[in-house]
Protein backbone atom coordinates (compact mmCIF):
# COMPACT_ATOMS: atom_id res chain seq x y z
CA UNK A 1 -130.65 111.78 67.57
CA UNK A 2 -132.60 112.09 64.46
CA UNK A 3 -131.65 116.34 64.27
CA UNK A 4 -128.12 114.82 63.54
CA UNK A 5 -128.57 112.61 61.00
CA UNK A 6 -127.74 108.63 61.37
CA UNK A 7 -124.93 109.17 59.68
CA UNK A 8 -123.22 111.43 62.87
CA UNK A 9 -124.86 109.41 65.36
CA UNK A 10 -124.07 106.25 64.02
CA UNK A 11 -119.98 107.64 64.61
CA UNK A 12 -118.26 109.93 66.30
CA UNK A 13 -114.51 109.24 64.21
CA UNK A 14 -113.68 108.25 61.24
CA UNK A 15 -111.10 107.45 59.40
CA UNK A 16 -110.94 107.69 55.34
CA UNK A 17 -109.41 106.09 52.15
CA UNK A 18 -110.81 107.56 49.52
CA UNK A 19 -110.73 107.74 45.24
CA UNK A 20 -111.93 109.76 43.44
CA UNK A 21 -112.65 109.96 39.68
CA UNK A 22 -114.18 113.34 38.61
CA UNK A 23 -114.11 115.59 35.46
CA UNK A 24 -112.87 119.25 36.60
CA UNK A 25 -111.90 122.42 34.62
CA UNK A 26 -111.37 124.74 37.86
CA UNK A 27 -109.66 123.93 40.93
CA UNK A 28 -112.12 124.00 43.56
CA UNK A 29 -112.30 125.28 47.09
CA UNK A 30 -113.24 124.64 51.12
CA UNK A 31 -116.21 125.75 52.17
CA UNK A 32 -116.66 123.94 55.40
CA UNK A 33 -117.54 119.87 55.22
CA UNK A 34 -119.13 120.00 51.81
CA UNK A 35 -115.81 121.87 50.24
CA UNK A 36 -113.56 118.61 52.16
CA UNK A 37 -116.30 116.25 50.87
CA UNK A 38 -116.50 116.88 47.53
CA UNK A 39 -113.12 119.14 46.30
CA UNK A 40 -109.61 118.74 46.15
CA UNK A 41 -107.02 121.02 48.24
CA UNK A 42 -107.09 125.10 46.95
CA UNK A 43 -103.59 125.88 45.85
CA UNK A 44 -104.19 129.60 47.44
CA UNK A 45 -106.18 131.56 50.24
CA UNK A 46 -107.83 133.10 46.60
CA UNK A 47 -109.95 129.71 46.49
CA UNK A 48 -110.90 129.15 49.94
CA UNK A 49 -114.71 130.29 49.61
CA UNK A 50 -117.26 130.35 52.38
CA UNK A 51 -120.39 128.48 52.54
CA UNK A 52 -122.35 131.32 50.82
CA UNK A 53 -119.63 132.41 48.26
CA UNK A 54 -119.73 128.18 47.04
CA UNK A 55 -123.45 128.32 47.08
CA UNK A 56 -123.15 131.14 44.06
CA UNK A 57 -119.69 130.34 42.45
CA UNK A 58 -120.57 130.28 38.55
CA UNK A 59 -120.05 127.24 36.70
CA UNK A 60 -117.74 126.92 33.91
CA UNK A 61 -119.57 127.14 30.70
CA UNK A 62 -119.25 124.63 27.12
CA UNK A 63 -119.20 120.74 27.28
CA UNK A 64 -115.40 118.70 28.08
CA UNK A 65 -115.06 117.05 24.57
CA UNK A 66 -113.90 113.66 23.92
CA UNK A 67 -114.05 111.21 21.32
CA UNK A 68 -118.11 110.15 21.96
CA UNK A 69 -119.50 114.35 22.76
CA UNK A 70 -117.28 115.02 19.31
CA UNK A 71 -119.11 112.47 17.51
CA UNK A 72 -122.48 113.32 19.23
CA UNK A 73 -122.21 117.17 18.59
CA UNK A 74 -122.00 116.59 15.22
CA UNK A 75 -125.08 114.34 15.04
CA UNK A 76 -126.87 117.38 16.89
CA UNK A 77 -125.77 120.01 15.53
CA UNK A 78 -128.09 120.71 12.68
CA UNK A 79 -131.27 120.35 15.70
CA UNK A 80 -132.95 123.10 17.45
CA UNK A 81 -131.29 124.29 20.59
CA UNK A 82 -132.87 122.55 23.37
CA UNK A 83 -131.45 119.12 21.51
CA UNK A 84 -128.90 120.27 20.18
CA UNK A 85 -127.31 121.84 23.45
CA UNK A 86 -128.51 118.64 25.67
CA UNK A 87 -125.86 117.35 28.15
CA UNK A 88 -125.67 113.81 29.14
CA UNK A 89 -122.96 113.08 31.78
CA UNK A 90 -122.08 109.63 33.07
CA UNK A 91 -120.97 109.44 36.55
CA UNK A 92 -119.94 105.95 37.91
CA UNK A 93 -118.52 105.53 41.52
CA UNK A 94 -117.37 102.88 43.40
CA UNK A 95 -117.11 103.44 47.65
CA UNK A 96 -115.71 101.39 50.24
CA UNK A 97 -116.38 102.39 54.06
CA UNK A 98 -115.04 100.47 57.07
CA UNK A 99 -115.74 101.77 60.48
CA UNK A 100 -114.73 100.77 63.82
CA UNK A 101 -116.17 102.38 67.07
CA UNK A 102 -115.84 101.97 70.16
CA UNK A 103 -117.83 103.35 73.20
CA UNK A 104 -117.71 103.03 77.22
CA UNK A 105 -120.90 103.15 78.52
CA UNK A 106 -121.70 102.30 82.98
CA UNK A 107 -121.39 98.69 83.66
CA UNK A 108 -124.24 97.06 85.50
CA UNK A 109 -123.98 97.20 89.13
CA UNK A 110 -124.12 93.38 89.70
CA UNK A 111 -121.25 93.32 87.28
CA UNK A 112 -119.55 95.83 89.03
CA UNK A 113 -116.47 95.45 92.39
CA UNK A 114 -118.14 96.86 95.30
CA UNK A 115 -116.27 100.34 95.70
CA UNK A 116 -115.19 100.44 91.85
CA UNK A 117 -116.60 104.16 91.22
CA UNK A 118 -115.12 103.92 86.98
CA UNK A 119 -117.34 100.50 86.59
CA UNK A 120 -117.86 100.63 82.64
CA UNK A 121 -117.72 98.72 79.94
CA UNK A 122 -116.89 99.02 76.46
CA UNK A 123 -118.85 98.25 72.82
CA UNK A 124 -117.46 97.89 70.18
CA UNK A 125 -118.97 98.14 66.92
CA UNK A 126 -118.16 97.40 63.50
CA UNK A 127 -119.65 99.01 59.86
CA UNK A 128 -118.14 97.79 56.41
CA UNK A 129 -119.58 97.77 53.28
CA UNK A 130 -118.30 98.16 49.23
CA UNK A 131 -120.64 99.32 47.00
CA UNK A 132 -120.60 100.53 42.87
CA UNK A 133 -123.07 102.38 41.32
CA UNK A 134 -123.32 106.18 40.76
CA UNK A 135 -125.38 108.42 38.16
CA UNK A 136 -126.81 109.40 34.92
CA UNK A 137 -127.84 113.05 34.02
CA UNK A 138 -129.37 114.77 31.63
CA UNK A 139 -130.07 118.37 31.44
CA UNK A 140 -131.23 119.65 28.09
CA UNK A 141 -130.64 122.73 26.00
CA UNK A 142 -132.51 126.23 26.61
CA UNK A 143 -135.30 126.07 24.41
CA UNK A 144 -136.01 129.90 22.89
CA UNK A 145 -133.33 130.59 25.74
CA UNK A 146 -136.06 130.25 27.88
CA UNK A 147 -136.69 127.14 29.32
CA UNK A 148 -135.06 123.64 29.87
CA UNK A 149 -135.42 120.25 31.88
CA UNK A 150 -132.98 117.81 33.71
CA UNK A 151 -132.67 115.03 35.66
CA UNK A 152 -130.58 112.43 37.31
CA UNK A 153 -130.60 109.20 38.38
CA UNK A 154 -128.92 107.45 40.60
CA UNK A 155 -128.19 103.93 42.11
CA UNK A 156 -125.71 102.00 44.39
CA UNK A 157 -125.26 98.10 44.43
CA UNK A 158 -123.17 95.99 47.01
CA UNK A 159 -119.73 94.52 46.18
CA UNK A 160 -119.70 93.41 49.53
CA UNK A 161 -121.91 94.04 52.10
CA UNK A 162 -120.14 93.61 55.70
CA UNK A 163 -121.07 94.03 59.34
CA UNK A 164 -123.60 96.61 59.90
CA UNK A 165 -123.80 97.15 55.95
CA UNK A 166 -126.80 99.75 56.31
CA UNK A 167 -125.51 101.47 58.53
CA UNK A 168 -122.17 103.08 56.12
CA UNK A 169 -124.74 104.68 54.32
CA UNK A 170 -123.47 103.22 51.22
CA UNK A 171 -126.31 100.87 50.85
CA UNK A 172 -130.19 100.83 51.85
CA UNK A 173 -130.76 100.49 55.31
CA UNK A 174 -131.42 96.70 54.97
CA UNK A 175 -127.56 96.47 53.64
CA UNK A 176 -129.16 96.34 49.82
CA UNK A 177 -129.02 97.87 46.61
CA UNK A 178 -131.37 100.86 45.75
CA UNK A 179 -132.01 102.99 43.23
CA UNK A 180 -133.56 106.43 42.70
CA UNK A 181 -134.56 109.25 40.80
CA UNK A 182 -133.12 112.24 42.54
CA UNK A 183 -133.63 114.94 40.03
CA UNK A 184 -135.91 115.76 37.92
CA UNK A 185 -137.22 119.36 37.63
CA UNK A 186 -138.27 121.78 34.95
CA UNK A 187 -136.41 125.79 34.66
CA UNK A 188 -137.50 129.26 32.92
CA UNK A 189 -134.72 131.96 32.67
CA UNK A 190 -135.45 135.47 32.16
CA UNK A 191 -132.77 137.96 31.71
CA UNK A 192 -130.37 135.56 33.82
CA UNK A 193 -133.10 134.77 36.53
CA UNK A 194 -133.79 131.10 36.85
CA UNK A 195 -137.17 130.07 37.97
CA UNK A 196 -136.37 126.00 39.34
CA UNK A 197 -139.15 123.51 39.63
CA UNK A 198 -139.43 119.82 40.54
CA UNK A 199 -136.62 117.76 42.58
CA UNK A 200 -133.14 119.65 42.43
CA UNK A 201 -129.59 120.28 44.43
CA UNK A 202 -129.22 122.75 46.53
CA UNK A 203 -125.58 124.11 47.82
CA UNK A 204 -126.73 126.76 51.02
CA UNK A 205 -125.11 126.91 54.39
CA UNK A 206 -127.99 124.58 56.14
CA UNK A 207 -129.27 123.07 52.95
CA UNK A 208 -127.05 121.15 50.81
CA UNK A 209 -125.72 117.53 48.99
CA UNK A 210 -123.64 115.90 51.72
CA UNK A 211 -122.16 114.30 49.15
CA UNK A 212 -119.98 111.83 51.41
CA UNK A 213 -121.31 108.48 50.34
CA UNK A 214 -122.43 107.14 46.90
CA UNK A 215 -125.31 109.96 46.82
CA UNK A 216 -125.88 113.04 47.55
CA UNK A 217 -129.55 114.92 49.18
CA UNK A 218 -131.68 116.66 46.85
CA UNK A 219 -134.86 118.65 47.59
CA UNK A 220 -138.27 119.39 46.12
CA UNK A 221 -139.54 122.47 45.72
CA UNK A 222 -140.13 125.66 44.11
CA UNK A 223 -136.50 128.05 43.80
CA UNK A 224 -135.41 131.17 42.34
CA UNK A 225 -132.21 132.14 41.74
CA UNK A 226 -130.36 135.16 39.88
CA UNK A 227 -127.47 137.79 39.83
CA UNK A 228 -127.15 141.48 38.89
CA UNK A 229 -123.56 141.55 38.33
CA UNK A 230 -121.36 144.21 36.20
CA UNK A 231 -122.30 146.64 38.64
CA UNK A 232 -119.16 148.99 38.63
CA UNK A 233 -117.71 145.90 40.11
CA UNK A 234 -120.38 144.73 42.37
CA UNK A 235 -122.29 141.55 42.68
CA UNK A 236 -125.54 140.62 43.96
CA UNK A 237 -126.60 136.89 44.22
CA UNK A 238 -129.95 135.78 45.39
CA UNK A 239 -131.71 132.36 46.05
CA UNK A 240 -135.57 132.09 47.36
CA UNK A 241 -138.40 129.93 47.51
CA UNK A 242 -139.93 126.98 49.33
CA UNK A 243 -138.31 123.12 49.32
CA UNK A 244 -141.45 121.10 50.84
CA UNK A 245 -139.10 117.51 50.93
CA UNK A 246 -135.64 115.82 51.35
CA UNK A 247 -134.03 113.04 49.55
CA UNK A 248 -131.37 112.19 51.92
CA UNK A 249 -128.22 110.41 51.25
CA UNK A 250 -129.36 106.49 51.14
CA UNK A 251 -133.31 107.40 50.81
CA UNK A 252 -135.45 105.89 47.52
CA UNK A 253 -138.08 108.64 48.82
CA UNK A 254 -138.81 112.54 49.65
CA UNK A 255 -140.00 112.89 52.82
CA UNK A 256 -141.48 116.41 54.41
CA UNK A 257 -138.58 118.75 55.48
CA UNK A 258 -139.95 118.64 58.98
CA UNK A 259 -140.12 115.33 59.22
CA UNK A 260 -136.50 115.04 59.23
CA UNK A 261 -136.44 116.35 62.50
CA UNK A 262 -138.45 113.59 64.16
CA UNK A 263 -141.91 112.22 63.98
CA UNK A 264 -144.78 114.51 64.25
CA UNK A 265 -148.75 114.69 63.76
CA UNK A 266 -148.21 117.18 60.99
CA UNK A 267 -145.33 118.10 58.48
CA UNK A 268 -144.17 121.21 57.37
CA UNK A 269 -141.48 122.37 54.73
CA UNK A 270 -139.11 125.25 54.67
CA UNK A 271 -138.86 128.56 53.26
CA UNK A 272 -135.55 130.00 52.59
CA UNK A 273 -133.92 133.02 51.32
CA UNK A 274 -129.79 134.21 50.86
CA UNK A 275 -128.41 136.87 49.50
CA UNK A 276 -124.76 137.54 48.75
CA UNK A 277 -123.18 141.27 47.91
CA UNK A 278 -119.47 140.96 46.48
CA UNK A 279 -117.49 144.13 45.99
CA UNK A 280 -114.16 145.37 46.46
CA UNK A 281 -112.77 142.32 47.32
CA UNK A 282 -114.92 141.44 50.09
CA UNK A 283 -118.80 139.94 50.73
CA UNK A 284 -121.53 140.14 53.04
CA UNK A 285 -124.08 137.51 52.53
CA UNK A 286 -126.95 136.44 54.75
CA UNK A 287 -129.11 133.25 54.26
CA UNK A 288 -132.63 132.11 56.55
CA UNK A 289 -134.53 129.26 56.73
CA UNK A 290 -137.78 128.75 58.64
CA UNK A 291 -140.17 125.76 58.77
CA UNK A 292 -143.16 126.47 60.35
CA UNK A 293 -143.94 124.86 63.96
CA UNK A 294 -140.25 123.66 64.01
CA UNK A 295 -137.19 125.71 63.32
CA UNK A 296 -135.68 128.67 62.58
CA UNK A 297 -131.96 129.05 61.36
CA UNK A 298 -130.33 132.74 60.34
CA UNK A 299 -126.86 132.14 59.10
CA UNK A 300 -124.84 135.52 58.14
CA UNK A 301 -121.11 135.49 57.16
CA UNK A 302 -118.48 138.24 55.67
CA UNK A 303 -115.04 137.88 54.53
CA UNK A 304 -112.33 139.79 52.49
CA UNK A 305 -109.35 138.82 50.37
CA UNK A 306 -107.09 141.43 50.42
CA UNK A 307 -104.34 141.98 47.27
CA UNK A 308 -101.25 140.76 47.91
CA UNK A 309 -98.08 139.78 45.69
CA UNK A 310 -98.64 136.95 43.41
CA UNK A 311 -97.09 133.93 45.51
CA UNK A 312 -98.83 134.71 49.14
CA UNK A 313 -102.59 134.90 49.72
CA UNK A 314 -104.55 136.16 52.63
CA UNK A 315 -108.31 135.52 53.36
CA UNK A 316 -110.40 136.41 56.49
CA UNK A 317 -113.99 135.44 57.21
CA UNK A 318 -116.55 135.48 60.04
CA UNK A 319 -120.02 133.27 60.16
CA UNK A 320 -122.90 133.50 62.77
CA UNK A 321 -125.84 130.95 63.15
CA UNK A 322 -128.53 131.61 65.33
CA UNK A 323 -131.09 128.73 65.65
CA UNK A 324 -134.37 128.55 67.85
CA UNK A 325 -137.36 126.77 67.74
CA UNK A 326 -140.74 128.41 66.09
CA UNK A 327 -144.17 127.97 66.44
CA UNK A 328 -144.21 125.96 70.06
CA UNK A 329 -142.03 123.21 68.76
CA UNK A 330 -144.13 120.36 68.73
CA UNK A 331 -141.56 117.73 67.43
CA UNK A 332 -139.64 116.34 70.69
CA UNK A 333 -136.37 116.30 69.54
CA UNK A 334 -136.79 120.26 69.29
CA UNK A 335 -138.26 120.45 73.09
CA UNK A 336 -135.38 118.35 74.32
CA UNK A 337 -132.58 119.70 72.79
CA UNK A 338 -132.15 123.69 73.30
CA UNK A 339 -130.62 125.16 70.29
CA UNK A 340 -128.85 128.08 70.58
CA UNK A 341 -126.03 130.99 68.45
CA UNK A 342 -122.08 130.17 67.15
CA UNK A 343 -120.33 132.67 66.09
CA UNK A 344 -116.32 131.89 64.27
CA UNK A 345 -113.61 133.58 62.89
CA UNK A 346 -111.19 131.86 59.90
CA UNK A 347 -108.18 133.30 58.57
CA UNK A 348 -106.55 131.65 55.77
CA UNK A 349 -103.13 132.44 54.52
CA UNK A 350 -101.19 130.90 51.55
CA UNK A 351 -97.53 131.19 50.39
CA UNK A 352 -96.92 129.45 46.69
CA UNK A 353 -98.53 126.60 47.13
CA UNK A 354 -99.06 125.95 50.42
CA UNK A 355 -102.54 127.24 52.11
CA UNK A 356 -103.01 127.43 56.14
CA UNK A 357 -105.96 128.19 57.73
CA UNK A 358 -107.11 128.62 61.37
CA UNK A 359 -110.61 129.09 62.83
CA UNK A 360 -112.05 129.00 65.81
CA UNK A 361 -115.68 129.06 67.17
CA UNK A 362 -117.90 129.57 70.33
CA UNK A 363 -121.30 128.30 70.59
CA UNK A 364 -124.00 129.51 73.49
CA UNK A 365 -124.31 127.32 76.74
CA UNK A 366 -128.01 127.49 76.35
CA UNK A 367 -128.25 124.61 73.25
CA UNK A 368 -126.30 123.05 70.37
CA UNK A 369 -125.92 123.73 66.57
CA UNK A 370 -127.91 121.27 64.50
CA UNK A 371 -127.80 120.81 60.40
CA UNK A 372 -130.55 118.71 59.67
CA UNK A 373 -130.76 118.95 55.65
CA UNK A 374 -126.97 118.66 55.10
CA UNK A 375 -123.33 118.92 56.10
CA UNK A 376 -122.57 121.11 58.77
CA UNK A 377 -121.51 124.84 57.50
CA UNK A 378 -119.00 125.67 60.53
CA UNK A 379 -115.44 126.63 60.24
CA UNK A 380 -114.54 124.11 63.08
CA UNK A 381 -116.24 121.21 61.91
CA UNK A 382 -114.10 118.56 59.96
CA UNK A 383 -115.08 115.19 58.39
CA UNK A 384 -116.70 113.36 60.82
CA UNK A 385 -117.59 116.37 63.65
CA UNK A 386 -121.21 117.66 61.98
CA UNK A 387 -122.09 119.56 65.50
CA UNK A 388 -121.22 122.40 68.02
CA UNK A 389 -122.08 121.95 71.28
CA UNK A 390 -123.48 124.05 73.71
CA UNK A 391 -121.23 126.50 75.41
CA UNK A 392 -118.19 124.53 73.31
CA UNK A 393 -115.20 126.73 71.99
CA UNK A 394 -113.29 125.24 69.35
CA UNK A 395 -110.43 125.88 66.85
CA UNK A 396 -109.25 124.05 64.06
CA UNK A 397 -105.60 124.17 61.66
CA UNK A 398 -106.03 122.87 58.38
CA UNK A 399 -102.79 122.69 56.03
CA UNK A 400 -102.56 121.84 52.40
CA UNK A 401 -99.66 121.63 49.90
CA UNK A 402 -99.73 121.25 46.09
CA UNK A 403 -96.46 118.91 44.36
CA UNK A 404 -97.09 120.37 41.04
CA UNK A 405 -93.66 122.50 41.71
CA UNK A 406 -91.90 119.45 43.06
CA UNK A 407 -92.68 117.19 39.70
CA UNK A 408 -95.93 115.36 40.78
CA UNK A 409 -98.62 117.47 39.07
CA UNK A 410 -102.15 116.68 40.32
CA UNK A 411 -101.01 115.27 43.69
CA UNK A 412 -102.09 117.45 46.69
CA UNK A 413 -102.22 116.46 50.48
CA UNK A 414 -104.09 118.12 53.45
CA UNK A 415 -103.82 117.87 57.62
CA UNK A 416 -106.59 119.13 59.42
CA UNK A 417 -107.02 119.02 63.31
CA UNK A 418 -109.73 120.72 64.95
CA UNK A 419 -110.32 120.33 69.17
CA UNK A 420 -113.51 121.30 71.00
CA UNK A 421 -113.66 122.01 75.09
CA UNK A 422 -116.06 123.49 77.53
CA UNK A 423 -118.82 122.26 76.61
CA UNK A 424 -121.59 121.56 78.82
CA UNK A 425 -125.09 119.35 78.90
CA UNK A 426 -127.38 122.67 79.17
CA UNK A 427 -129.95 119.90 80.96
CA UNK A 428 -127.49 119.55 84.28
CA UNK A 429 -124.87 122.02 83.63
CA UNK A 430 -122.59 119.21 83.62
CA UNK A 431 -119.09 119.25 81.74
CA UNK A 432 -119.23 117.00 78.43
CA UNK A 433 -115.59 115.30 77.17
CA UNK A 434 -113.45 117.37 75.48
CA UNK A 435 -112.98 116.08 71.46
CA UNK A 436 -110.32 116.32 68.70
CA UNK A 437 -110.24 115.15 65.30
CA UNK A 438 -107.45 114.23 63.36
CA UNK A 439 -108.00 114.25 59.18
CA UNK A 440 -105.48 113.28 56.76
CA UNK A 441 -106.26 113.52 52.83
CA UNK A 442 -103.71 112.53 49.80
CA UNK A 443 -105.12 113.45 46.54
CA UNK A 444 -104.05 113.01 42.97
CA UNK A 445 -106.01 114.08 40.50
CA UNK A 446 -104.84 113.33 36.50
CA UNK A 447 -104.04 116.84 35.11
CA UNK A 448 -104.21 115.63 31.30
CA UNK A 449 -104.57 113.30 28.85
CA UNK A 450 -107.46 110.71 27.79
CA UNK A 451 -108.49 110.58 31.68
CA UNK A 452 -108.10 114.26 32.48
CA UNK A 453 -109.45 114.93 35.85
CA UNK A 454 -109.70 111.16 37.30
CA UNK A 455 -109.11 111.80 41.01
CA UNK A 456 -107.92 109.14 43.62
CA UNK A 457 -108.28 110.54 47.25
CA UNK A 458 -106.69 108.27 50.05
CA UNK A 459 -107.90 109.88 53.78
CA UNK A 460 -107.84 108.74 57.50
CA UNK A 461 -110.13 110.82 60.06
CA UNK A 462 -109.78 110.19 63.49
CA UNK A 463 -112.61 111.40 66.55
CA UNK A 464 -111.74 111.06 70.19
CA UNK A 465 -113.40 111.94 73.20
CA UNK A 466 -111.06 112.68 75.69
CA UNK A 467 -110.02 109.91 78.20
CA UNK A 468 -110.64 108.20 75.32
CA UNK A 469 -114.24 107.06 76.40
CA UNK A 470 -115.53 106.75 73.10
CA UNK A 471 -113.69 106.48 69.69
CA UNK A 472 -114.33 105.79 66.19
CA UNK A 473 -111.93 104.93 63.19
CA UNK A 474 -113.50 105.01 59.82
CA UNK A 475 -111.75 104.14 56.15
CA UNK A 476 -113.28 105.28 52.93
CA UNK A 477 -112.30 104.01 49.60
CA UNK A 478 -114.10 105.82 46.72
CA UNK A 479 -113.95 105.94 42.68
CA UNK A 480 -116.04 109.01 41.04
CA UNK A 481 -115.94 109.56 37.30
CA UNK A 482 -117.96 112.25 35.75
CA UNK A 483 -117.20 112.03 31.63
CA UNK A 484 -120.29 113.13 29.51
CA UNK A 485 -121.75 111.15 27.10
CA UNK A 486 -123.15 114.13 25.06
């Protein structure tokens, strides 16, 4: 279904062995599949942010120097700021994805022994694929602390293309090498208030990278963005504008927003808007998104982390989506498939540093939950599971433990099973199979030294339907390196 992505509809389980090579200076933290995708395990229910606290978490300031940005400052530093404060980051990565899946499907009646009422049979289907490649960005200094430029591009080549090599994602959908330019966009900043044009990332609830194979989406359009913070402890974040196109994952071209959601006569983009008030421990943040003649999505969430002694941690949160269809609908895939409201609940407690977290989630009976720009926002959802339902409850436990304490700094490991039941085809009020996903993630990410913040990630996800009547097993092997240049 193309609401999905191919990606989700391609597999319903995966499993994941994973490396990672990145350049950090701040742990990170969950926020639903983008905060699994891209972060290592929080060490404390502190860094567990929600979808709309990650989509405004400040960035740590200054340049990582080395041996090259030492040398390279120096060159610079006698230049005029927008020069002289220019950032060029190298980002190799290397990604192997192997996939197995298998899926029962009704037999043919010829086929069949007359009386047999559980005539099926089974397909099974195999994806594989290595591929290197990565990125190169630049994003220059603020010129009259005004305005600036950036942009990245990015490639991926095959090491080995497999079975089914399009299909992982990894590759073009021919099983080939691509390359792309994915940003490239122009910004003015007035007292803190950034004004973004051109091709860009985004990091909302319903718009975001995905960044789960060798690149992540980016979006065109017209953005701004800004804080008023330092009031008597309060914070207000806001993001608005207009994206008119999608890069997704494996794509060499922007396509219409709309378009995304199947074909059409005519293609719209999206407008969106969030807003995010922090104070006293706690936020409220709402985001919206609305492309005309096709879709409407209102996401609001809250959460507070209360004080508590310095070795536990406690963090609660709620999120709501509400999705319908605007304008008459005219794409099919929007007249076919009802969509519908999901409310969830997470609470996330930590004791040194171990972190625990439970959720759980209802979605209506009358149509499903669908993330068509980006990795699914929902506190159930794991690796592989990028949907709820219709009238589907589901709850999720996700562990984590640090081994700094234990004498292996920089090695983490996470367990996360989430299970999803009652859920119905609105169509024929039918039951569908029950699910449960099983993800396992080691990570280890150097903590010092020449190499500071390589990170290897080794991780197994697992998606069954129950009876088993379909399954999927899926193992990721990546290498990410971010280590700037300038």
């Amino acid at each position: 279904m193309p609401l999905l992505g191919r990606s989700e509809t391609r597999s319903a389980f995966a499993c994941t062995l994973g490396w990672v090579l990145a350049l950090a200076s701040t742990p990170c933290a969950w926020a639903g599949q983008n905060g699994l995708n891209e972060n290592v395990a929080p060490d404390s229910a502190q860094q567990v942010s929600t979808p709309l606290e990650r989509a405004f978490e400040k960035v740590p300031g200054g340049t990582q120097l080395n041996a090259v940005t030492d040398w390279t400052r120096n060159q610079l530093q006698d230049l005029p700021a927008f020069f002289r404060d220019s950032q060029l980051i190298l980002k190799p990565r290397t990604y192997y994805f192997d996939q197995n899946k298998a899926t029962q499907n009704p037999a043919d009646p010829s086929d069949c022994i007359s009386g047999d009422e559980q005539c099926v049979t089974t397909t099974h289907t195999k994806e594989a694929a290595w591929a290197i490649g990565g990125s190169i960005e630049y994003i220059s200094g603020w010129a009259a602390d005004h305005f600036r430029i950036g942009a990245e591009y990015f490639g991926s080549w095959p090491l080995y293309a497999g079975p089914n090599a399009g299909d992982t994602l990894l590759l073009s959908p021919s099983g080939g090498s691509y390359t792309v330019l994915g940003q490239a966009y122009a910004q003015v900043k007035f007292w803190d208030q950034v004004l973004t044009a051109g091709d860009s990332e985004y990091g909302t609830p319903y718009v975001n990278r995905q960044f789960n194979r060798m690149t992540p989406n980016t979006f065109e359009g017209v953005t701004l963005k800004g804080s008023f913070t330092g009031l008597n402890g309060k914070d207000f974040d806001y993001l608005a504008g207009y994206l008119s196109k999608i890069k997704q994952r494996d794509a060499t071209e922007f396509i219409p927003m709309s378009q995304v959601l199947g074909p059409a006569d005519k293609y719209y983009g999206t407008y969106l808007a969030q807003f995010l008030f922090t104070a006293f421990g706690g936020s409220v943040g709402i985001s919206e998104y609305y492309t005309p003649q096709n879709l409407n999505i209102f996401y609001a969430e809250a959460a507070w982390t209360p004080k508590v002694s310095d070795s536990y941690g406690l963090k609660v949160s709620v999120q709501y989506t509400g999705q319908q269809s605007v304008g008459g609908a005219s794409l099919t895939d929007l007249k076919s498939v009802p969509l519908a409201n999901n409310a969830a609940v997470r609470g996330t407690f930590s004791y040194d540093l171990s972190v625990l977290s439970l959720a759980y989630s209802f979605t209506a009976p009358r149509g499903g939950i669908v993330n068509p720009w980006g990795s699914s926002p929902s506190y159930t959802n794991g690796s592989i599971r990028n949907v709820n339902r219709p009238n589907e409850q589901a709850g999720l436990l996700n562990y984590s433990y640090d081994f700094r304490k234990l004498g292996a700094p920089g090695v983490s490991a996470t367990g996360i099973y989430s299970y999803g039941w009652n859920a119905k085809d609105p169509a024929t009020n039918q039951p569908l199979p029950n699910q449960w996903e099983l993800d396992l993630v080691a990570d280890y990410r150097l903590p010092e030294g020449n190499f500071k913040g390589v990170w290897f990630r080794l991780q197994r996800n697992q998606l069954e339907a129950a009876g088993g009547v379909n399954s999927t097993i899926q193992w990721r092997a990546i290498v990410y390196w971010e280590t700037p240049l300038i």
